[in-house]
C-alpha atoms as a PDB file:
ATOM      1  CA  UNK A   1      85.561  76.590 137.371  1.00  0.00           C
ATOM      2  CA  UNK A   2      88.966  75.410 136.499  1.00  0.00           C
ATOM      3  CA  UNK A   3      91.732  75.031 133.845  1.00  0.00           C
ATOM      4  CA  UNK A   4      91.348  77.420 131.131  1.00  0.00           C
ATOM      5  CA  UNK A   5      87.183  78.487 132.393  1.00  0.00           C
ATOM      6  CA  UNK A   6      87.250  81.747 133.729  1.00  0.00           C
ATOM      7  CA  UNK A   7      84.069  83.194 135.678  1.00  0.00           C
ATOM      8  CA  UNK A   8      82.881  86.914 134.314  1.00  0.00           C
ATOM      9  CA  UNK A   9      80.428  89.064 136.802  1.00  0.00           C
ATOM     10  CA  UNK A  10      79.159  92.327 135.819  1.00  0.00           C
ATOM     11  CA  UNK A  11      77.672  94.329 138.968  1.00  0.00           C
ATOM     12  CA  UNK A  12      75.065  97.317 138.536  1.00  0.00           C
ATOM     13  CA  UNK A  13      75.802  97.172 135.006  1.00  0.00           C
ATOM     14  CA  UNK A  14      73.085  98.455 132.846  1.00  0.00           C
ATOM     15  CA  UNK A  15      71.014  98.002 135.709  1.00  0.00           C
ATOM     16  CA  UNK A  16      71.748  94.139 136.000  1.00  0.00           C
ATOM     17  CA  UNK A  17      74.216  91.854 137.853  1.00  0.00           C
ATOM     18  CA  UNK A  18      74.659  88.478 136.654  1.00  0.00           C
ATOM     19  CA  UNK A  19      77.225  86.132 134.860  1.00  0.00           C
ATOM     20  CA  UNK A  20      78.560  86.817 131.238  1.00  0.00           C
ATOM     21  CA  UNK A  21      77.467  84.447 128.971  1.00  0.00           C
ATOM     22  CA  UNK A  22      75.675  81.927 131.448  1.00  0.00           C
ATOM     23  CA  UNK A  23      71.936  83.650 131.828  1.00  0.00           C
ATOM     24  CA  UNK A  24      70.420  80.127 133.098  1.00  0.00           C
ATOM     25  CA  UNK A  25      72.717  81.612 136.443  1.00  0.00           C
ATOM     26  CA  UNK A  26      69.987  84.231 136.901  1.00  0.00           C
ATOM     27  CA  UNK A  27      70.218  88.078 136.831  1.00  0.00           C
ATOM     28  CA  UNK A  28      69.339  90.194 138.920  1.00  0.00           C
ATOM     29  CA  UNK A  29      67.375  93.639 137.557  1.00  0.00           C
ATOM     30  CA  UNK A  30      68.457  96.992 139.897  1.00  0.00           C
ATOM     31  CA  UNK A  31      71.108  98.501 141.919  1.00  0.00           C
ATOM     32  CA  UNK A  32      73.142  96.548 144.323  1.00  0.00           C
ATOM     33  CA  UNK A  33      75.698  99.592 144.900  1.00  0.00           C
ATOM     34  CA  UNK A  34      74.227 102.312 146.836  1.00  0.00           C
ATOM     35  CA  UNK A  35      75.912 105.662 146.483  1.00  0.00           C
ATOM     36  CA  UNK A  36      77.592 106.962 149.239  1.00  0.00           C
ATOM     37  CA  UNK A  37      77.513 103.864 151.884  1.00  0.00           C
ATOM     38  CA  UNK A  38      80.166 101.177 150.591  1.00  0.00           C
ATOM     39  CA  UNK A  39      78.836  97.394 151.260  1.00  0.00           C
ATOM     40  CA  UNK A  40      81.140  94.108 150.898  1.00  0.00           C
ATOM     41  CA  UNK A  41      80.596  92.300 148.362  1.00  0.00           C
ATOM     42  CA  UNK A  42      82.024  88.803 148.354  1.00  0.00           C
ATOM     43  CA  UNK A  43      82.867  86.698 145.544  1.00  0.00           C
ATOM     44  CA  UNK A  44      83.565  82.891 146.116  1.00  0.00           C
ATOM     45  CA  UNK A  45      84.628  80.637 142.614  1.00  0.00           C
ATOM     46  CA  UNK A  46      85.141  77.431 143.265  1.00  0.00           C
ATOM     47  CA  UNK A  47      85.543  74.728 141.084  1.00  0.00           C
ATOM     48  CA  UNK A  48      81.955  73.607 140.836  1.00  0.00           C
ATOM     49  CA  UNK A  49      80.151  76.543 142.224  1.00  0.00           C
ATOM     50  CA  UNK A  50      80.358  80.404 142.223  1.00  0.00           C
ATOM     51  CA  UNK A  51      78.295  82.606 144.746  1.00  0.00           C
ATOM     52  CA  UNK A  52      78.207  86.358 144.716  1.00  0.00           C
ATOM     53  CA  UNK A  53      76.650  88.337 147.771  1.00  0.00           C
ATOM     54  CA  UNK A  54      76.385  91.890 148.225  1.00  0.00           C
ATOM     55  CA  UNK A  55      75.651  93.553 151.555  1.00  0.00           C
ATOM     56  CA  UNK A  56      74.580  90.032 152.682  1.00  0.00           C
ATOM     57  CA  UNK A  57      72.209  89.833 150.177  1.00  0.00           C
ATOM     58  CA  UNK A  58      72.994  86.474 148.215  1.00  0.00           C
ATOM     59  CA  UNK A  59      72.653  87.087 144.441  1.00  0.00           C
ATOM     60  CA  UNK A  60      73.326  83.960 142.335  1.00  0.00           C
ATOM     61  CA  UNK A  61      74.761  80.705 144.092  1.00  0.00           C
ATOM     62  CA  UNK A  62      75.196  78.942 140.932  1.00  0.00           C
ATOM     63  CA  UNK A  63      76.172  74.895 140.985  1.00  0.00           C
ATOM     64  CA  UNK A  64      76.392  73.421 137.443  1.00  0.00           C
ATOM     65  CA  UNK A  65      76.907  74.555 133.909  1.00  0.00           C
ATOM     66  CA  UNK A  66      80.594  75.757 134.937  1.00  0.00           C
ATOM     67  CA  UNK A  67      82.105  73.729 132.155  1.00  0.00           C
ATOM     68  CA  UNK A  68      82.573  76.173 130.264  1.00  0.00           C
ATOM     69  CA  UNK A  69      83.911  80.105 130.466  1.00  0.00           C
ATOM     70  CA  UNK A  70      82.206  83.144 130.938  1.00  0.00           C
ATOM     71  CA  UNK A  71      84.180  85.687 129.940  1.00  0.00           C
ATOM     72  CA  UNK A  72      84.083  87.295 126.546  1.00  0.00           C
ATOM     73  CA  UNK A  73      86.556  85.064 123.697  1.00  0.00           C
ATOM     74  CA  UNK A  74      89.491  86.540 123.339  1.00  0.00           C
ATOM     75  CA  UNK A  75      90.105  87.581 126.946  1.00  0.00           C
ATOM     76  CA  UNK A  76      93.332  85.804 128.479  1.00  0.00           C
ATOM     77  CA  UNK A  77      93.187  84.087 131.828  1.00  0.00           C
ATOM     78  CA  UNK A  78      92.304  86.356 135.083  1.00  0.00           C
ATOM     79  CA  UNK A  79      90.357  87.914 137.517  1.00  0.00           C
ATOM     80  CA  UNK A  80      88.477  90.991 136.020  1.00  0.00           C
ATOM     81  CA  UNK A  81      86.367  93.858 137.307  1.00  0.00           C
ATOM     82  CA  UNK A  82      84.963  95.832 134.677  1.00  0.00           C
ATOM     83  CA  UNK A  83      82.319  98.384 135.033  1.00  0.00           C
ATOM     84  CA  UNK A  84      80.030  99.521 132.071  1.00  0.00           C
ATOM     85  CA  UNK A  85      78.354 102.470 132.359  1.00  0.00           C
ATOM     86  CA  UNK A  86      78.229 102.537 136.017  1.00  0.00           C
ATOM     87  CA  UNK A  87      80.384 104.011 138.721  1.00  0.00           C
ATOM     88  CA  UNK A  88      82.015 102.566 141.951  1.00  0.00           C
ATOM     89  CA  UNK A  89      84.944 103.051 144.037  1.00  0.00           C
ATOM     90  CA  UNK A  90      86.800  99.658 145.741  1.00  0.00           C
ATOM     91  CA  UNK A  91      87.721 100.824 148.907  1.00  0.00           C
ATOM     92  CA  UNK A  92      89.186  97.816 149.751  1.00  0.00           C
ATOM     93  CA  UNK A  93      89.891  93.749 147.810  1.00  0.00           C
ATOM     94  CA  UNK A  94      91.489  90.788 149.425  1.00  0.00           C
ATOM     95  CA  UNK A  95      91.994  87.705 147.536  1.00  0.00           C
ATOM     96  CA  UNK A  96      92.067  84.454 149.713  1.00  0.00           C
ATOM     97  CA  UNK A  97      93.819  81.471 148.486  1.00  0.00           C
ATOM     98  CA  UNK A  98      91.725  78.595 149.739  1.00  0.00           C
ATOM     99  CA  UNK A  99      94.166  75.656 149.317  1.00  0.00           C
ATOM    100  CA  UNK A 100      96.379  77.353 152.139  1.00  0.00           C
ATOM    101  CA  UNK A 101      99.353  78.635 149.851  1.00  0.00           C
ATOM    102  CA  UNK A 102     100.006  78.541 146.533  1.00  0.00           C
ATOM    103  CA  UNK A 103      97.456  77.148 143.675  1.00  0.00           C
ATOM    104  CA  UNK A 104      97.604  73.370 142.194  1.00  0.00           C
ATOM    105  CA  UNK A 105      96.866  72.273 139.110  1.00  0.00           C
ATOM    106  CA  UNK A 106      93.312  70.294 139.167  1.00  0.00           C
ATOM    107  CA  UNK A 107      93.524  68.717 135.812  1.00  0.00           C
END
C-alpha cells in the first residue's frame, strides 16, 4: 500500500471481517469481538502486505494485489474505522510510525 492506495477493513461487520473491495484477501464469516472482554487487535499496512490479527488469532496476511485501493471511491486519503451494524468500544489505539519519525514519500 502506498501513494494514493488506501487499505479498508471492516471487523464483525454483518457477521464478516475482511478487506473492502479485495475478496481474493479472504473473509472471515463470525464474530471476532466478544462482548464484554476487550481483545487487541493489531493492524500492520505495509507497503506490500497488510495483516490483521485479533486476540492473536491471525485473520488475513495478505501479500499481493495491493496495487490498488480498498476503500470505497470517493473517500479522501486516511485511516478509517467504521462499524456497520455492529457495536464496539476502542478502549485504547496507538499508531506506530515504522520509519522511526516522520513518513517519506515512496514514489
Amino acid at each position: 500500500m502506498s501513494g494514493t492506495n488506501m487499505v479498508s477493513v471492516v471487523i464483525d461487520t454483518l457477521g464478516h471481517s475482511g478487506l473492502m473491495n479485495i475478496p481474493e484477501a479472504g473473509n472471515w464469516n463470525g464474530a471476532l469481538l466478544p462482548t464484554g472482554r476487550p481483545v487487541p487487535v493489531n493492524v500492520s499496512v505495509r507497503r506490500t502486505s497488510f495483516l490483521l490479527t485479533v486476540d492473536g488469532k491471525k485473520i488475513i496476511d495478505f501479500k499481493k494485489g495491493l496495487d490498488r485501493p480498498s476503500a470505497e471511491p470517493g473517500y479522501p486519503n486516511g485511516m478509517y474505522i467504521q462499524a456497520c451494524q455492529s457495536a464496539f468500544a476502542v478502549s485504547k489505539m496507538n499508531l506506530t510510525p515504522i520509519s522511526g519519525g516522520t513518513g517519506k514519500k515512496t514514489r
